[in-house]
C-alpha atoms as a PDB file:
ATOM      1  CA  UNK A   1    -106.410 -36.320   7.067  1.00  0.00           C
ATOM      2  CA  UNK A   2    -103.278 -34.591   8.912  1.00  0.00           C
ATOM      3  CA  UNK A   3    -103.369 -37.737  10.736  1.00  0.00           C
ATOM      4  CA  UNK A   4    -102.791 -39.602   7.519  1.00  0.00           C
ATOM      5  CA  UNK A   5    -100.705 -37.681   6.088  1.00  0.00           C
ATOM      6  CA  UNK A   6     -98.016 -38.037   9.040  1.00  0.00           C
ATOM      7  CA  UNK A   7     -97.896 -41.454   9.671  1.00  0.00           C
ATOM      8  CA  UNK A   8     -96.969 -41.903   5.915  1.00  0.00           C
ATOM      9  CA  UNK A   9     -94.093 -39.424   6.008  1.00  0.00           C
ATOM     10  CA  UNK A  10     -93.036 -41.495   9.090  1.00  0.00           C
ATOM     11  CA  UNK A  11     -93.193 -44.563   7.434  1.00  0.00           C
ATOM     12  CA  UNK A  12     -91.344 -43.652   4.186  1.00  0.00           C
ATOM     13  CA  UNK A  13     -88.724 -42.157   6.406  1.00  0.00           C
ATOM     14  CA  UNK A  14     -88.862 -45.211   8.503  1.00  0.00           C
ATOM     15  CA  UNK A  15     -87.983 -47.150   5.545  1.00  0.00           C
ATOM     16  CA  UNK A  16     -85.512 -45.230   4.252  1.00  0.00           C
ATOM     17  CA  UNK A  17     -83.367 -45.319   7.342  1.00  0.00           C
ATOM     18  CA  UNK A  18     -83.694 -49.419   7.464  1.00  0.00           C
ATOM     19  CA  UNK A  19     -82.733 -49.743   3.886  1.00  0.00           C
ATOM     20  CA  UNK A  20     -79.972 -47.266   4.407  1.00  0.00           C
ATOM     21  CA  UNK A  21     -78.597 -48.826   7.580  1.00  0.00           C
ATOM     22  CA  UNK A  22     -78.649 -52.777   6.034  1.00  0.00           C
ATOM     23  CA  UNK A  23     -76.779 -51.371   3.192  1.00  0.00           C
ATOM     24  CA  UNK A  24     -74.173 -49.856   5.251  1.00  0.00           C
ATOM     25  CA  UNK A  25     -74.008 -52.742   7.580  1.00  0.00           C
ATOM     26  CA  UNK A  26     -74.019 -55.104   4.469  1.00  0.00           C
ATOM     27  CA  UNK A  27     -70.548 -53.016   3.586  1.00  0.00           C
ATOM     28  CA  UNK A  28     -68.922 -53.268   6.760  1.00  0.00           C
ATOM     29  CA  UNK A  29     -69.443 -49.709   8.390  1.00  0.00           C
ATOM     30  CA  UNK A  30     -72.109 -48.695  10.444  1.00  0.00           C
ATOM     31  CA  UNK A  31     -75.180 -46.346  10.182  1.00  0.00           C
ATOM     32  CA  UNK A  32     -73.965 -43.776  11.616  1.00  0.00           C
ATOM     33  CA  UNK A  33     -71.019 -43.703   9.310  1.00  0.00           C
ATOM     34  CA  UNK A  34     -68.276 -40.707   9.006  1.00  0.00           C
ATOM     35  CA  UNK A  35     -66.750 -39.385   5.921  1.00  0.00           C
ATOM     36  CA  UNK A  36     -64.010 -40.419   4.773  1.00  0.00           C
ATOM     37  CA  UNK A  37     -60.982 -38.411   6.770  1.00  0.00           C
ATOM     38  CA  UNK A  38     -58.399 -36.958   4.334  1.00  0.00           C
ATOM     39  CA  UNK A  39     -55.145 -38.815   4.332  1.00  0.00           C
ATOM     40  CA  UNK A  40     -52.574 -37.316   6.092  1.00  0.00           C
ATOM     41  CA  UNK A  41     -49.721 -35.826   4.425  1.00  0.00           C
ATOM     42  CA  UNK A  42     -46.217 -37.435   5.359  1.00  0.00           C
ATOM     43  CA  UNK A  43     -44.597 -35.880   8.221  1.00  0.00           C
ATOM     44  CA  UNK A  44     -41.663 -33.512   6.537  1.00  0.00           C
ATOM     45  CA  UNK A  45     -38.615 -35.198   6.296  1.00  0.00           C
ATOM     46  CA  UNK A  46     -36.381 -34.125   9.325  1.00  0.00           C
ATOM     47  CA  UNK A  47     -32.449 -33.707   8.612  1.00  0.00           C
ATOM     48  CA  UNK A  48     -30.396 -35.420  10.959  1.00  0.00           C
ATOM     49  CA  UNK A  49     -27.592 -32.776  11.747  1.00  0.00           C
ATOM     50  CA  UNK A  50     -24.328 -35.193  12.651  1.00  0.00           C
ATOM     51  CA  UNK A  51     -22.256 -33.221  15.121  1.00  0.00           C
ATOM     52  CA  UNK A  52     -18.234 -33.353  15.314  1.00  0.00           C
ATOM     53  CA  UNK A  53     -16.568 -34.626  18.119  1.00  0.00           C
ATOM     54  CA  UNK A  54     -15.536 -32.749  20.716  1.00  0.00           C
ATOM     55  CA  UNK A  55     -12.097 -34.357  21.726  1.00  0.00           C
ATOM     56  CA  UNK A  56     -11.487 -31.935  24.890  1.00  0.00           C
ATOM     57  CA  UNK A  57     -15.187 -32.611  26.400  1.00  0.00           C
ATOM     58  CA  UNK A  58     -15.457 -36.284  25.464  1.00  0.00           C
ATOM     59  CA  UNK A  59     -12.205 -37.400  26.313  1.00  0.00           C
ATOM     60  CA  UNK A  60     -12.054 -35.728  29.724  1.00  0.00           C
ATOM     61  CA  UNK A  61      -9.265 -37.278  31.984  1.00  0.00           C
ATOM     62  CA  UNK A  62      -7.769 -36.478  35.457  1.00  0.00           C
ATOM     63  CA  UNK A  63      -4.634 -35.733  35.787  1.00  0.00           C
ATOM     64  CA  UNK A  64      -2.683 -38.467  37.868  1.00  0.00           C
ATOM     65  CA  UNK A  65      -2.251 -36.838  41.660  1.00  0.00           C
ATOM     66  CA  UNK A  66       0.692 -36.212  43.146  1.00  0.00           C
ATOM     67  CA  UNK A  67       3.109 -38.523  45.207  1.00  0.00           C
ATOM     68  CA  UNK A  68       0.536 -41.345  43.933  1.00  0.00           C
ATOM     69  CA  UNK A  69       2.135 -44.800  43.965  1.00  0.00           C
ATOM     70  CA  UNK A  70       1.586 -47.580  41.182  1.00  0.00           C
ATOM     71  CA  UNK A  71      -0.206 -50.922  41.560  1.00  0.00           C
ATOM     72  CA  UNK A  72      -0.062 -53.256  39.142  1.00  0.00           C
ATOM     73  CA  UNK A  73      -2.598 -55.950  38.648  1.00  0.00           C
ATOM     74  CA  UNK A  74      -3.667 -59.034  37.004  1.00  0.00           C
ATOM     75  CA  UNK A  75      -4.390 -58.770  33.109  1.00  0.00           C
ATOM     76  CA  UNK A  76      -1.659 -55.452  32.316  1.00  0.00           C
ATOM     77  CA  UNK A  77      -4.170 -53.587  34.255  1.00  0.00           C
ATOM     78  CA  UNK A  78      -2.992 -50.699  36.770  1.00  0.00           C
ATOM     79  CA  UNK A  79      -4.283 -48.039  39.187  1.00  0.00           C
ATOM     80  CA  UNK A  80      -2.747 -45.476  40.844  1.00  0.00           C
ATOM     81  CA  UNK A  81      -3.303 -44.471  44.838  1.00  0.00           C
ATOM     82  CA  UNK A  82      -2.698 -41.448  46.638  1.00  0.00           C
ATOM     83  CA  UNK A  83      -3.054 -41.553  50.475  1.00  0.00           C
ATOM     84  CA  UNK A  84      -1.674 -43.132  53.256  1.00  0.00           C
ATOM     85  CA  UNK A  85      -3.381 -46.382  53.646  1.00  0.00           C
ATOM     86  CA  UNK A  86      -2.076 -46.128  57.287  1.00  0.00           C
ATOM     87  CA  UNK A  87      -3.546 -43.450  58.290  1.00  0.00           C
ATOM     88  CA  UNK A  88      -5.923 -41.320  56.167  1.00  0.00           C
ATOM     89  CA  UNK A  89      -9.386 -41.170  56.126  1.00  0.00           C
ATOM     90  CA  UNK A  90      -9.342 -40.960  52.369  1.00  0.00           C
ATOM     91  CA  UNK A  91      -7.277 -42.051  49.738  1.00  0.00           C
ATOM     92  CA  UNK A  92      -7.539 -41.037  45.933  1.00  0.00           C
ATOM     93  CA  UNK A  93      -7.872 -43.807  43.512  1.00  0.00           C
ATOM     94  CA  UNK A  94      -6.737 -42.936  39.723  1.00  0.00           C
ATOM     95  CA  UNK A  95      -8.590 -45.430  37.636  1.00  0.00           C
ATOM     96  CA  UNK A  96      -9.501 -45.535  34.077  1.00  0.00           C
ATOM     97  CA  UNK A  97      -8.699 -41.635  33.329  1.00  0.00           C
ATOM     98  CA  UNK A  98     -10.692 -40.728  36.663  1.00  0.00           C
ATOM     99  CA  UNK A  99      -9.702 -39.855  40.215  1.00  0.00           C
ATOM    100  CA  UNK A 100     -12.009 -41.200  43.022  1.00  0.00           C
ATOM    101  CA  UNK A 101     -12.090 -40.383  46.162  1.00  0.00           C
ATOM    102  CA  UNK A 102     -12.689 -43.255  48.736  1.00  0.00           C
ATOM    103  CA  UNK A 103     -13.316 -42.857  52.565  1.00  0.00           C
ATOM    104  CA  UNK A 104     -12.626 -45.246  54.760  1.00  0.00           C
ATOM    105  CA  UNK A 105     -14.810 -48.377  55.615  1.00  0.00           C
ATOM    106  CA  UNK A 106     -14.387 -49.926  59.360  1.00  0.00           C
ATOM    107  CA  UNK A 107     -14.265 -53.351  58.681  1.00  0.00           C
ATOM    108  CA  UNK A 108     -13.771 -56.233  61.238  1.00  0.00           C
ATOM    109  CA  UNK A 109     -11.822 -58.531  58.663  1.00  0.00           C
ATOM    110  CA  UNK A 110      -8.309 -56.397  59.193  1.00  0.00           C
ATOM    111  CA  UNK A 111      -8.609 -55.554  55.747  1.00  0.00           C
ATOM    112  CA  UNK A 112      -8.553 -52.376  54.719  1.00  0.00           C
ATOM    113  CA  UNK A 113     -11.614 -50.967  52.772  1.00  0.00           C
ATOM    114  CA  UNK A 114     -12.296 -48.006  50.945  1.00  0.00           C
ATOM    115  CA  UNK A 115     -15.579 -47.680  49.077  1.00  0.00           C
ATOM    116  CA  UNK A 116     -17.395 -44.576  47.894  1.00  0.00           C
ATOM    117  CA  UNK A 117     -21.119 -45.297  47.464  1.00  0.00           C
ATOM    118  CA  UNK A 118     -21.447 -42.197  44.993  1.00  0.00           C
ATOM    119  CA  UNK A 119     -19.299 -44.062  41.919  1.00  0.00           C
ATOM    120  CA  UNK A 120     -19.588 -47.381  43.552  1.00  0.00           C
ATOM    121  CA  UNK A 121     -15.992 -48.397  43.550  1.00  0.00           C
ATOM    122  CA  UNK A 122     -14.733 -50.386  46.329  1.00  0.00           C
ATOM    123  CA  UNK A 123     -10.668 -51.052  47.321  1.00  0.00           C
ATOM    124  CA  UNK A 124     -10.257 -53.624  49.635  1.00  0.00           C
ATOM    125  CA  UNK A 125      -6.478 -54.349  50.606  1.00  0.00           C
ATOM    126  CA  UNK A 126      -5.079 -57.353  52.425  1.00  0.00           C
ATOM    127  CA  UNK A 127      -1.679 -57.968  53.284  1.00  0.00           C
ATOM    128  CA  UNK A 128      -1.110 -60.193  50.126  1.00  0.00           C
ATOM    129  CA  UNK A 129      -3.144 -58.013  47.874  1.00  0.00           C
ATOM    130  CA  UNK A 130      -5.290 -55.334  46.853  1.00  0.00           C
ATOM    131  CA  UNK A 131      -8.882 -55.688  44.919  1.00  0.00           C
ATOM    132  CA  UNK A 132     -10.837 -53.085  43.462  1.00  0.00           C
ATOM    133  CA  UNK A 133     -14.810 -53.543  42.888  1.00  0.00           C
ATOM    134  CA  UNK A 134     -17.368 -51.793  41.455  1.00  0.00           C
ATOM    135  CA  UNK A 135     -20.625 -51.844  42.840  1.00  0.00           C
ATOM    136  CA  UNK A 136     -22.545 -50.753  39.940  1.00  0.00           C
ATOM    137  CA  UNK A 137     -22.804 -53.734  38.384  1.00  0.00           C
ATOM    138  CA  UNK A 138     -21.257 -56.395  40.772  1.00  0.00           C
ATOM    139  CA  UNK A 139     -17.794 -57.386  39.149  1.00  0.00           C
ATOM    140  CA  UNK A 140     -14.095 -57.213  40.113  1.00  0.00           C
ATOM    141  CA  UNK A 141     -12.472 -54.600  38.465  1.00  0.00           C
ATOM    142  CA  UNK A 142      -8.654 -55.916  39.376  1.00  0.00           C
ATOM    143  CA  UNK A 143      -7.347 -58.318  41.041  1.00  0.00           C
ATOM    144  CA  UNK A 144      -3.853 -58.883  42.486  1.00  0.00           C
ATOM    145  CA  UNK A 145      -2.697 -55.848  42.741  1.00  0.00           C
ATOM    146  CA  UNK A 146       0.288 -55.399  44.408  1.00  0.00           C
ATOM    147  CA  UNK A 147       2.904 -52.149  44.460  1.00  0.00           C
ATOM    148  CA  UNK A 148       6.509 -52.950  44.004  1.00  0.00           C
ATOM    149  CA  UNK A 149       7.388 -53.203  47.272  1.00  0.00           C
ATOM    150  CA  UNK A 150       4.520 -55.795  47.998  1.00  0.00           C
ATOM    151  CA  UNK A 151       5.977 -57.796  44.627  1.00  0.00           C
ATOM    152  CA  UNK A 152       9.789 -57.544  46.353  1.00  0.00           C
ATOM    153  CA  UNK A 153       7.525 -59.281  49.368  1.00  0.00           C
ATOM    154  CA  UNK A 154       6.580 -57.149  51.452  1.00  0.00           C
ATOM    155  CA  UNK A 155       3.455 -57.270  52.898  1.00  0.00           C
ATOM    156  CA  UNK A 156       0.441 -53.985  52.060  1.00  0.00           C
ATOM    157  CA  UNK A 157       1.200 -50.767  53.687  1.00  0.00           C
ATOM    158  CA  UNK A 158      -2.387 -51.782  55.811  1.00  0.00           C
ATOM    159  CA  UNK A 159      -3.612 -49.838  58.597  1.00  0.00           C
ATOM    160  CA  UNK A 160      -3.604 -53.568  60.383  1.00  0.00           C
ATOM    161  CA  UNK A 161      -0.071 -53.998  59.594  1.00  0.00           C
ATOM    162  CA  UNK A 162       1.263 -50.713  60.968  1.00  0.00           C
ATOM    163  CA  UNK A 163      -0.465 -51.482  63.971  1.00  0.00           C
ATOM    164  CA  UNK A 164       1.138 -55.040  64.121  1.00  0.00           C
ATOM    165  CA  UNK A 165       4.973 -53.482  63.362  1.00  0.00           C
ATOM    166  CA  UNK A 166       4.311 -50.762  65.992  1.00  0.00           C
ATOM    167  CA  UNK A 167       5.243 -53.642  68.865  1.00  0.00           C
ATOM    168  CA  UNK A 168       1.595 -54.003  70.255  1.00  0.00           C
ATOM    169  CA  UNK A 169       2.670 -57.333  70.643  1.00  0.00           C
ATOM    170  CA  UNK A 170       0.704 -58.943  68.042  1.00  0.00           C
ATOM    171  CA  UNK A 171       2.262 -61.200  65.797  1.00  0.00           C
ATOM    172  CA  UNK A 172       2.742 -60.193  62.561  1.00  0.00           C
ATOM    173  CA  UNK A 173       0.811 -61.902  59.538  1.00  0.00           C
ATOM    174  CA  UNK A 174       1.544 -65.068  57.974  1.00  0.00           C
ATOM    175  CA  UNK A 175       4.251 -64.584  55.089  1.00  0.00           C
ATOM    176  CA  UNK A 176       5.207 -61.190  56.533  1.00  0.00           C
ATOM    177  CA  UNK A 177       8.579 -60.105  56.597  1.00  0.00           C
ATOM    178  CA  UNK A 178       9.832 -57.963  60.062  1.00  0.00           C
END
């Protein structure tokens, strides 16, 4: 009789479960289906704080340095350069409200190149003209830039021509003036 007596509780429960489970599959969930999680309540609203503008941090600029000389490019634009180009090792470029540094680049053009890998601006200067690159993004900054002597035609105060007017006996540039 126990015997009985078990194998109907398992069946009712049996059938319980199957009717149970094709109901809940007949609605889309499964049989093994959670309640219902509580909607969340919206995230409090967060108040954007607008800050003022700090006009001495944000509009930082270098002062111009000293005995720095004027070229004036294409398009009204300008930089200013501090250095010997003859001689030093590194000149000071003073372009849009910033002074960069540049060391020298041994080229085997003549030209004379001074790039600083840091900031990614570039000066080359040939005896006609002077060009200044920036390497972060691949353009040309200026172009034909020339001091006021070089515009009066004279040719860039270039390491290369220094060494031509210093009588090593090679011949000056074309379009140079001795």
């Amino acid at each position: 009789m126990k015997k009985l007596l078990i194998a109907t509780v398992v069946g009712v429960l049996s059938s319980t479960l199957l009717l149970t489970g094709t109901d809940a599959l007949a609605q889309g969930g499964t049989s093994t289906a959670k309640p219902a999680a509580k909607p969340k309540a919206p995230a409090p609203k967060r108040r954007l704080i607008k800050r003022k503008p700090n006009p001495a941090k944000e509009a930082k600029v270098d002062p111009i340095p000293d005995g720095s000389e004027k070229w004036s490019c294409n398009e009204g634009l300008s930089f200013m350069l501090q250095g010997d180009m003859k001689r030093d090792q590194i000149v000071t470029v003073h372009w849009g409200n910033k002074n960069y540094r540049l060391p020298r680049e041994v080229t085997t053009t003549g030209a004379d190149r001074f790039h600083d890998a840091a900031s990614g601006l570039d000066l080359v200067v040939i005896p006609a003209k002077a060009m200044l690159f920036s390497d972060k993004d691949s353009s040309r900054l200026a172009d034909e830039c020339k001091t006021l002597a070089m515009e009066q035609g004279s040719p860039a105060p270039t390491q290369a021509n220094a060494l031509n007017r210093a009588g090593t006996g090679a011949a000056a540039p074309v379009g140079a003036s001795q």
